[in-house]
Protein backbone atom coordinates (compact mmCIF):
# COMPACT_ATOMS: atom_id res chain seq x y z
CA UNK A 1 -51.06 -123.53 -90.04
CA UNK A 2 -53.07 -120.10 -90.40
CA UNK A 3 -53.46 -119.76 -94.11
CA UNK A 4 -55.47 -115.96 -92.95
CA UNK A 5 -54.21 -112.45 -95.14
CA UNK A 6 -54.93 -109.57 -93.35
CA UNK A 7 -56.85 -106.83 -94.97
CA UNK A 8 -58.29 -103.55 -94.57
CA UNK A 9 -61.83 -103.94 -93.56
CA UNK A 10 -62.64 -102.04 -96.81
CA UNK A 11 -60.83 -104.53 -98.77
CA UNK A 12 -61.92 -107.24 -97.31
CA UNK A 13 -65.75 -106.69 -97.63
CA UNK A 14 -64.96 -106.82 -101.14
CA UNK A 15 -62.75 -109.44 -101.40
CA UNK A 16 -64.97 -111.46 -99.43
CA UNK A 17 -67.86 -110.98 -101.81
CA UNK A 18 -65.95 -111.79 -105.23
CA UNK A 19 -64.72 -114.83 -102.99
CA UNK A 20 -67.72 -116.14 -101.87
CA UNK A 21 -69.47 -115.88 -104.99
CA UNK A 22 -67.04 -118.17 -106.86
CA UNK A 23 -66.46 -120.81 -103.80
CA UNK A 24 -70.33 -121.07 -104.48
CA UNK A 25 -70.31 -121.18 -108.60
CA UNK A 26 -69.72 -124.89 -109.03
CA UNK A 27 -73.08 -126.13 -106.89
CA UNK A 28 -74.66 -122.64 -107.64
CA UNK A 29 -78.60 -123.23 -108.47
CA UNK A 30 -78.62 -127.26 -107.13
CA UNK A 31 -82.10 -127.45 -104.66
CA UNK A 32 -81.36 -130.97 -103.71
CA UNK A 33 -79.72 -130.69 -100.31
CA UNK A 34 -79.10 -134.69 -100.25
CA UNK A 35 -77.15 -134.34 -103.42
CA UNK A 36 -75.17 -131.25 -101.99
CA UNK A 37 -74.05 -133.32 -98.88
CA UNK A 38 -73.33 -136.38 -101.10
CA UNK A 39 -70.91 -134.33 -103.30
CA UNK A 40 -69.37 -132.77 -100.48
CA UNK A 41 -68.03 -135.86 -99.21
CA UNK A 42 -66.56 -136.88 -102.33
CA UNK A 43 -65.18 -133.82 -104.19
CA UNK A 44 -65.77 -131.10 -101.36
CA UNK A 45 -67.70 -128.17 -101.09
CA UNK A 46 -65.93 -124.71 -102.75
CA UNK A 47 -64.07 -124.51 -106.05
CA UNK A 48 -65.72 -127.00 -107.58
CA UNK A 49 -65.93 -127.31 -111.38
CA UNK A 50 -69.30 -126.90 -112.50
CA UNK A 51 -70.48 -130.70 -113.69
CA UNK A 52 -73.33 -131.18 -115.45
CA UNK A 53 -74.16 -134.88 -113.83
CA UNK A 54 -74.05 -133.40 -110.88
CA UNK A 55 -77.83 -132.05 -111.19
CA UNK A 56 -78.80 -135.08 -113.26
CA UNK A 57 -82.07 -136.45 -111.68
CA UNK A 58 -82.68 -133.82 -108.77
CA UNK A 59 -83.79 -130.73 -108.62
CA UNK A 60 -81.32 -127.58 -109.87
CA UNK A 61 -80.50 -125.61 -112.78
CA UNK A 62 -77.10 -126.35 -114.63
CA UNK A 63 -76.29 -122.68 -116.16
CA UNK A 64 -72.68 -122.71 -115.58
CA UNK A 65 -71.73 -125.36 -118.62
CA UNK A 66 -68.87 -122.34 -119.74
CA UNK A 67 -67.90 -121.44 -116.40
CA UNK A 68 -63.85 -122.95 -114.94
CA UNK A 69 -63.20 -122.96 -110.78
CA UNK A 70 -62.26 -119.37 -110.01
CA UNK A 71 -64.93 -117.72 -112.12
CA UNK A 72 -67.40 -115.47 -111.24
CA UNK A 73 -71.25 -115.81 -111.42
CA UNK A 74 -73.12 -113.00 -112.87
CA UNK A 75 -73.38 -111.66 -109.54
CA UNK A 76 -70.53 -111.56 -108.95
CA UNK A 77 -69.11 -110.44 -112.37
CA UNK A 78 -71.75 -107.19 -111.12
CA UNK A 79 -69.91 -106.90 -108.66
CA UNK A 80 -66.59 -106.89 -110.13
CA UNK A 81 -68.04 -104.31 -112.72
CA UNK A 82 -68.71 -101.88 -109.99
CA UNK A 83 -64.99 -102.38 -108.62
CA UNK A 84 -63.20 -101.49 -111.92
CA UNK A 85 -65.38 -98.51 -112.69
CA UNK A 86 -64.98 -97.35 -109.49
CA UNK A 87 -61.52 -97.65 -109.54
CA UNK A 88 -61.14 -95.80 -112.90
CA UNK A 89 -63.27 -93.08 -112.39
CA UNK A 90 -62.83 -92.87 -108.78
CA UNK A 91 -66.34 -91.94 -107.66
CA UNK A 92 -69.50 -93.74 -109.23
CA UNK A 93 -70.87 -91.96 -112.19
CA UNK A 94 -74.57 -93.26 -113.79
CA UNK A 95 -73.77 -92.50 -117.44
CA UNK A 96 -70.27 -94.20 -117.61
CA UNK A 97 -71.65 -96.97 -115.49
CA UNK A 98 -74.55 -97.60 -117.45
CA UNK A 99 -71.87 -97.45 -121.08
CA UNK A 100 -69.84 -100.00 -119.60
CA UNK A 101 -72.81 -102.54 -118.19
CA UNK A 102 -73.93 -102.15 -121.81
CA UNK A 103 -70.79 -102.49 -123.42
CA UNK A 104 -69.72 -105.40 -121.04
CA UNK A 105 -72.67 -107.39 -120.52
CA UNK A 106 -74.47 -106.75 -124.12
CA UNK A 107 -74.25 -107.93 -127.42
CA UNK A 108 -70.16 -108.60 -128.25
CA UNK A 109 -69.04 -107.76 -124.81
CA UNK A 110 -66.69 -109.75 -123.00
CA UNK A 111 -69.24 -111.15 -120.61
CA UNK A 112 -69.14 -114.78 -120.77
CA UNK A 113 -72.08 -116.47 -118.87
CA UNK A 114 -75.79 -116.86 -118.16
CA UNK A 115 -77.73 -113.84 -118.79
CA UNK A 116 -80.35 -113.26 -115.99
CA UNK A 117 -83.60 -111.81 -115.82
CA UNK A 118 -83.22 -108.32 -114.85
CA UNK A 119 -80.07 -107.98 -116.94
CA UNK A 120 -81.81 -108.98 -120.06
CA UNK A 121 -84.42 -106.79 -119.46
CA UNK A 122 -81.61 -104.06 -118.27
CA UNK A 123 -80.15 -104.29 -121.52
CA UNK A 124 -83.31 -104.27 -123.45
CA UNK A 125 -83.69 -100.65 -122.12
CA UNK A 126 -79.75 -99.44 -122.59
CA UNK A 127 -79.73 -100.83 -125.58
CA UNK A 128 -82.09 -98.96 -127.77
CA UNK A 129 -80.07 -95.64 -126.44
CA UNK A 130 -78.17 -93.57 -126.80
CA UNK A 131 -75.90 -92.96 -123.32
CA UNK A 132 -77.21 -89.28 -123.46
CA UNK A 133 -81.35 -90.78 -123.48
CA UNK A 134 -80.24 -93.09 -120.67
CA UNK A 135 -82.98 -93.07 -117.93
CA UNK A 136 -82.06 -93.10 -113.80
CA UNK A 137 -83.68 -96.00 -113.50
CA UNK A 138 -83.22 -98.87 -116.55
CA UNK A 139 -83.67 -101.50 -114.74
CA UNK A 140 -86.28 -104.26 -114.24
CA UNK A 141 -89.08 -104.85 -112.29
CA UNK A 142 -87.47 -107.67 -110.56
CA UNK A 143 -86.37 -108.44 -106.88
CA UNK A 144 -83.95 -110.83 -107.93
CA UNK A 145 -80.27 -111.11 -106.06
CA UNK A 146 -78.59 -108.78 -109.45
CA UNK A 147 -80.20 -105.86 -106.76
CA UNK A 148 -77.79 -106.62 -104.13
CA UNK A 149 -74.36 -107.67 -106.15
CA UNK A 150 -73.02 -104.41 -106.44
CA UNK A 151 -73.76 -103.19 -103.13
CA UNK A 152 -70.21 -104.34 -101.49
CA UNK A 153 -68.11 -101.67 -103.56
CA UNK A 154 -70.55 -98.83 -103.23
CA UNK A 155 -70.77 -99.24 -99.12
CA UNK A 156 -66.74 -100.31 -98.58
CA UNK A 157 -66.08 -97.49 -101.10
CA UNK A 158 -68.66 -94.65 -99.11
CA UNK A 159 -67.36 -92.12 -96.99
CA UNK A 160 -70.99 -90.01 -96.40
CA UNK A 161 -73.35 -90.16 -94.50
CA UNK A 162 -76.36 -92.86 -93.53
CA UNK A 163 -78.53 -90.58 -95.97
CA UNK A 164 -76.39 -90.10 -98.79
CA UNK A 165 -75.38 -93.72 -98.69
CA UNK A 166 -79.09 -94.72 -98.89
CA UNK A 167 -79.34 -92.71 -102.00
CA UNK A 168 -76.63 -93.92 -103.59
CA UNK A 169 -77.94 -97.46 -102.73
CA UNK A 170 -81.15 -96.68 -104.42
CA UNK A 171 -80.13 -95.01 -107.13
CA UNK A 172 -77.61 -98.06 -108.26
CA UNK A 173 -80.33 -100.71 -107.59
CA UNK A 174 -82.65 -99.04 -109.98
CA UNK A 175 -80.60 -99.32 -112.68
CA UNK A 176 -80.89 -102.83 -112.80
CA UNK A 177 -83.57 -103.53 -110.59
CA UNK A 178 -86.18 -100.99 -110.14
CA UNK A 179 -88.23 -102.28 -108.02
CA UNK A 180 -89.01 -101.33 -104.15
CA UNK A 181 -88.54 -104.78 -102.52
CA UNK A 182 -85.32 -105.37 -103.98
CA UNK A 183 -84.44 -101.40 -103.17
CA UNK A 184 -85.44 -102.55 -99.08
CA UNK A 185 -83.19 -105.31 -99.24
CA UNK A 186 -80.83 -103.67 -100.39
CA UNK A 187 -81.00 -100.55 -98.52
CA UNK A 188 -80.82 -103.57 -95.04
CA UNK A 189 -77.99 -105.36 -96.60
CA UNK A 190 -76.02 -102.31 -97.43
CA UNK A 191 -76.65 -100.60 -94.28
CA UNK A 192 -75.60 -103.72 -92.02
CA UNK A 193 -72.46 -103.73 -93.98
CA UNK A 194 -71.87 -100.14 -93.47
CA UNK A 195 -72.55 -100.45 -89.53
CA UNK A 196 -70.18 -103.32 -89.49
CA UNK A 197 -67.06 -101.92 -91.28
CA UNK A 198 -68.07 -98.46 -88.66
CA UNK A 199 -66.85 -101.33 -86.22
CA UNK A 200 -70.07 -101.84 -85.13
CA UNK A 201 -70.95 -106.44 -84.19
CA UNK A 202 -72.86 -107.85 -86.73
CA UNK A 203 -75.26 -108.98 -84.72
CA UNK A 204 -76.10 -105.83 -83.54
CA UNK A 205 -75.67 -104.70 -87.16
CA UNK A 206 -78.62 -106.72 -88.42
CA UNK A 207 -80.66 -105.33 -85.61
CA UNK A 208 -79.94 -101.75 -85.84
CA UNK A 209 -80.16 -102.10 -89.44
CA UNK A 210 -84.17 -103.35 -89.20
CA UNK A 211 -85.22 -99.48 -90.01
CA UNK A 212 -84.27 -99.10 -93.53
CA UNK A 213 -86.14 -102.17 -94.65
CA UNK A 214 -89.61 -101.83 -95.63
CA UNK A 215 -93.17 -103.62 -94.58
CA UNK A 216 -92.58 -106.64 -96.81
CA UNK A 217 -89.15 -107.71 -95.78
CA UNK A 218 -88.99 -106.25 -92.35
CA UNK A 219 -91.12 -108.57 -90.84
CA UNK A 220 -89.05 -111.73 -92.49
CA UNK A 221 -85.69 -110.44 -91.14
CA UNK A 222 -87.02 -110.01 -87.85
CA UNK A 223 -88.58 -113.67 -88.22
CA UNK A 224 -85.36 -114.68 -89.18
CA UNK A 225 -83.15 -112.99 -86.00
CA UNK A 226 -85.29 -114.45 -83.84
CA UNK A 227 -84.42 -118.20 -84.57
CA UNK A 228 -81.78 -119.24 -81.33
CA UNK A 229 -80.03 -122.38 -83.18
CA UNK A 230 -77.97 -121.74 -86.40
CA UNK A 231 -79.70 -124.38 -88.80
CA UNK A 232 -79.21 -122.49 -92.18
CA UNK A 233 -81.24 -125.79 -93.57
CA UNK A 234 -84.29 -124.79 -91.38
CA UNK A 235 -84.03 -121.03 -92.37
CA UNK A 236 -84.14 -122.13 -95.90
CA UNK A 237 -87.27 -124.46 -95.42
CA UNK A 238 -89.09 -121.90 -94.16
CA UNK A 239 -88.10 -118.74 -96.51
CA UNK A 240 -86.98 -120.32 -99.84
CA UNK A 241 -83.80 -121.03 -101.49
CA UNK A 242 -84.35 -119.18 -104.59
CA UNK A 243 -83.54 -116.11 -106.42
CA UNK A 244 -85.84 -113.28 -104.77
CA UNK A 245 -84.87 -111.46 -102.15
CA UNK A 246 -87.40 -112.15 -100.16
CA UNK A 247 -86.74 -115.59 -99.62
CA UNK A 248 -82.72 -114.75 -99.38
CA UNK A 249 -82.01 -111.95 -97.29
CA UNK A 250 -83.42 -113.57 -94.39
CA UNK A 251 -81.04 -116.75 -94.61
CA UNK A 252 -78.14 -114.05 -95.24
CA UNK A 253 -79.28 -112.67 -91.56
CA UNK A 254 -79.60 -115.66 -90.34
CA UNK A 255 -75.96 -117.35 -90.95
CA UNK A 256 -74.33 -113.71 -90.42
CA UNK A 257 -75.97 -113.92 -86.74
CA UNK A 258 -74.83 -117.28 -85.85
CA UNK A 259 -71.69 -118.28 -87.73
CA UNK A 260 -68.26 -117.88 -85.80
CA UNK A 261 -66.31 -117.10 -89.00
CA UNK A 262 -66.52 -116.66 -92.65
CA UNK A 263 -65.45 -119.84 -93.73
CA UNK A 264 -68.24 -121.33 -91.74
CA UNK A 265 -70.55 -119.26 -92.92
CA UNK A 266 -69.71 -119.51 -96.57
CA UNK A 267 -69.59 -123.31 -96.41
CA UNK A 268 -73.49 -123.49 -94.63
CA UNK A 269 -74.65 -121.03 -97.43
CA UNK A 270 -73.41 -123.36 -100.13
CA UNK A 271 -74.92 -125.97 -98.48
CA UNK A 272 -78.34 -125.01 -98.25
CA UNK A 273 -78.32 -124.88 -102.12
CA UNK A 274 -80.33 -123.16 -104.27
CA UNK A 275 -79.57 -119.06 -105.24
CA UNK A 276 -76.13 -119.56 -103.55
CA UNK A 277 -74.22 -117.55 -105.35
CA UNK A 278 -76.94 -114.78 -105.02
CA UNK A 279 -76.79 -114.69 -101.13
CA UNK A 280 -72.98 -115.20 -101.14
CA UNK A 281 -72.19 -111.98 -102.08
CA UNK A 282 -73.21 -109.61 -99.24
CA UNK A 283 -73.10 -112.58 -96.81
CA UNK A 284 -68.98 -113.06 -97.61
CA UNK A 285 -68.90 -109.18 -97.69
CA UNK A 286 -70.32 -109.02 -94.21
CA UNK A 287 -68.90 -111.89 -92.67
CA UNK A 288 -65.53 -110.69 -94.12
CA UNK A 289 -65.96 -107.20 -92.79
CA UNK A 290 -66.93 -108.23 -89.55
CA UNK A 291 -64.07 -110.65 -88.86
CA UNK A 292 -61.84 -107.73 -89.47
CA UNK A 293 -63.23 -105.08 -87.60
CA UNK A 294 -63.85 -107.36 -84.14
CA UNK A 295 -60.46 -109.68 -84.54
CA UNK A 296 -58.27 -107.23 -86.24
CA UNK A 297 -57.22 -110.11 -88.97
CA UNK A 298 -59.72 -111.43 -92.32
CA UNK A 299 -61.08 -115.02 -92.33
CA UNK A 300 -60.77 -115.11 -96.02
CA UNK A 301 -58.74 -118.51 -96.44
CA UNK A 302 -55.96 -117.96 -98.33
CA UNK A 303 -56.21 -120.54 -100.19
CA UNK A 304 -59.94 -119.85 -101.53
CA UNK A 305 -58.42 -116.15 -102.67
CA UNK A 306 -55.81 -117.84 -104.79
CA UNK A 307 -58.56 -119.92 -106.50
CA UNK A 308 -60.20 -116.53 -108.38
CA UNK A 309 -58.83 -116.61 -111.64
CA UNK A 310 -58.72 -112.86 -111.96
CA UNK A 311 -57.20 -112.29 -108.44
CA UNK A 312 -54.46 -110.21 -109.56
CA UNK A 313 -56.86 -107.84 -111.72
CA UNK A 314 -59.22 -107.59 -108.49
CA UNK A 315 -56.44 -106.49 -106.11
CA UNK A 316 -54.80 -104.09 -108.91
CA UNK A 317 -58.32 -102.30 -109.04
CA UNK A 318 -58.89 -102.60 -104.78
CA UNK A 319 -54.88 -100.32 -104.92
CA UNK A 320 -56.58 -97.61 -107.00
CA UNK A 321 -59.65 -97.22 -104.94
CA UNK A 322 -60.03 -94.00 -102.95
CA UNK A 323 -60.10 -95.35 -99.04
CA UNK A 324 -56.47 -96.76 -100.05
């Protein structure tokens, strides 16, 4: 039975982000690949409650204790940020955007969750302001995976040029991340995603994309494209499986280049462990994009869309934006 949905290729970059992300939230932050692949034959791989036993005794990070199947991380609740401002005020606007990371993620907010490195330090900096005093770039010095979790809504919902998209990309990393690695990876990552929903391959995408990144992460992506055999385990090994971008963006390359579908892909990302959730989100937006554009239908399961618990919020806002 094909349990597919057709989307817009728009649509789907961003659906397949907020998707990804929360297939990946119940293992999110588990390094012990043995444990991964025992849990996955006895409870599965995505949707899975977040269980504290399950990183009893190996190496991992349990920060999910409040977290339900079908919630976001805090990448992904980013991302979902950028979505509903974008919808509301229909093109992205620093000062509102800034209010409503403060006012969401801050002190009484509705954010419910782990609170990161660069967004503490984020909203250290908004905090002490007023929205008036609020500087271009508030955010951390920090290369962590927060720099990228935005990035699906600003590319799917950019209608510019290469140019002004990479100073839009730039200017929406620094508020949380201000930092020039994580501004390179994301200026790679969003550019990729922007070739692919022009209908360009993605693996021509990753190539043609090699430009925009700088000195320090260049080198690692091309590293990275080089490898013939999809073995997302090997990747890892070699880069890292944890938070920076560094040691992420060149696994995202990696599975985008070699896996046949999203579902695949999404299932080997989990599986390699570690900052999952962090590399999920422009890997599912890519890998959903590109299914669209080359096959003309979405590899989104179905059924993993009807696990996000705010599913009927998401596609509400993805009616209201512009490209609709």
């Amino acid at each position: 039975m094909n349990t597919n949905i057709r989307l817009t290729p728009r649509v789907a970059a961003i659906m397949g982000a907020l998707v990804a992300d929360a297939a990946a939230l119940g293992l999110h932050w588990l390094y012990d690949a043995e444990r991964i692949a025992q849990i996955e034959k006895t409870k599965g791989l995505v949707f899975l409650p977040p269980c504290a036993e399950d990183y009893e005794g190996v190496s991992g990070y349990f920060a999910h204790d409040r977290k339900t199947v079908g919630d976001s991380s805090g990448y992904g609740e980013l991302c979902w940020l950028m979505l509903r401002h974008i919808a509301q005020h229909g093109q992205f606007d620093r000062v509102a955007y800034q209010t409503e990371y403060r006012s969401y993620f801050g002190p009484g907010g509705a954010y419910t969750g782990y609170v990161d490195s660069p967004t503490r330090q984020t909203l250290q900096t908004l905090l002490a302001l007023k929205p008036e005093e609020f500087p271009e770039n508030s955010g951390a010095d920090d290369d962590q995976f927060a720099a990228l979790a935005a990035l699906p809504v600003v590319v799917a919902t950019h209608s510019g040029s290469h140019e002004a998209l990479s100073i839009k990309i730039e200017q929406v990393v620094r508020l949380t991340n201000d930092n020039d690695t994580a501004v390179a990876a994301a200026h790679y990552a969003g550019m990729v995603l922007f070739q692919v929903l022009g209908g360009m391959p993605v693996a021509k995408a990753l190539t043609a994309s090699l430009p925009y990144a700088n000195a320090s992460v260049k080198p690692l992506l091309e590293e990275s494209l080089q490898a013939k055999i999809f073995d997302g385990a090997a990747i890892g090994k070699r880069f890292g499986i944890a938070c920076h971008v560094l040691e992420g963006l060149p696994l995202i390359a990696h599975i985008a280049n070699h896996a046949p579908d999203y579902r695949t892909a999404i299932e080997e990302n989990i599986r390699i462990g570690g900052d999952s959730c962090g590399r999920s989100i422009m890997l599912g937006a890519i890998m959903a994009a590109h299914t669209t554009q080359q096959n003309d239908f979405n590899s989104i399961p179905l059924e993993w869309m009807g696990c996000l618990r705010n599913l009927k919020a998401i596609t509400e806002a993805c009616a209201r934006l512009s490209f609709q």
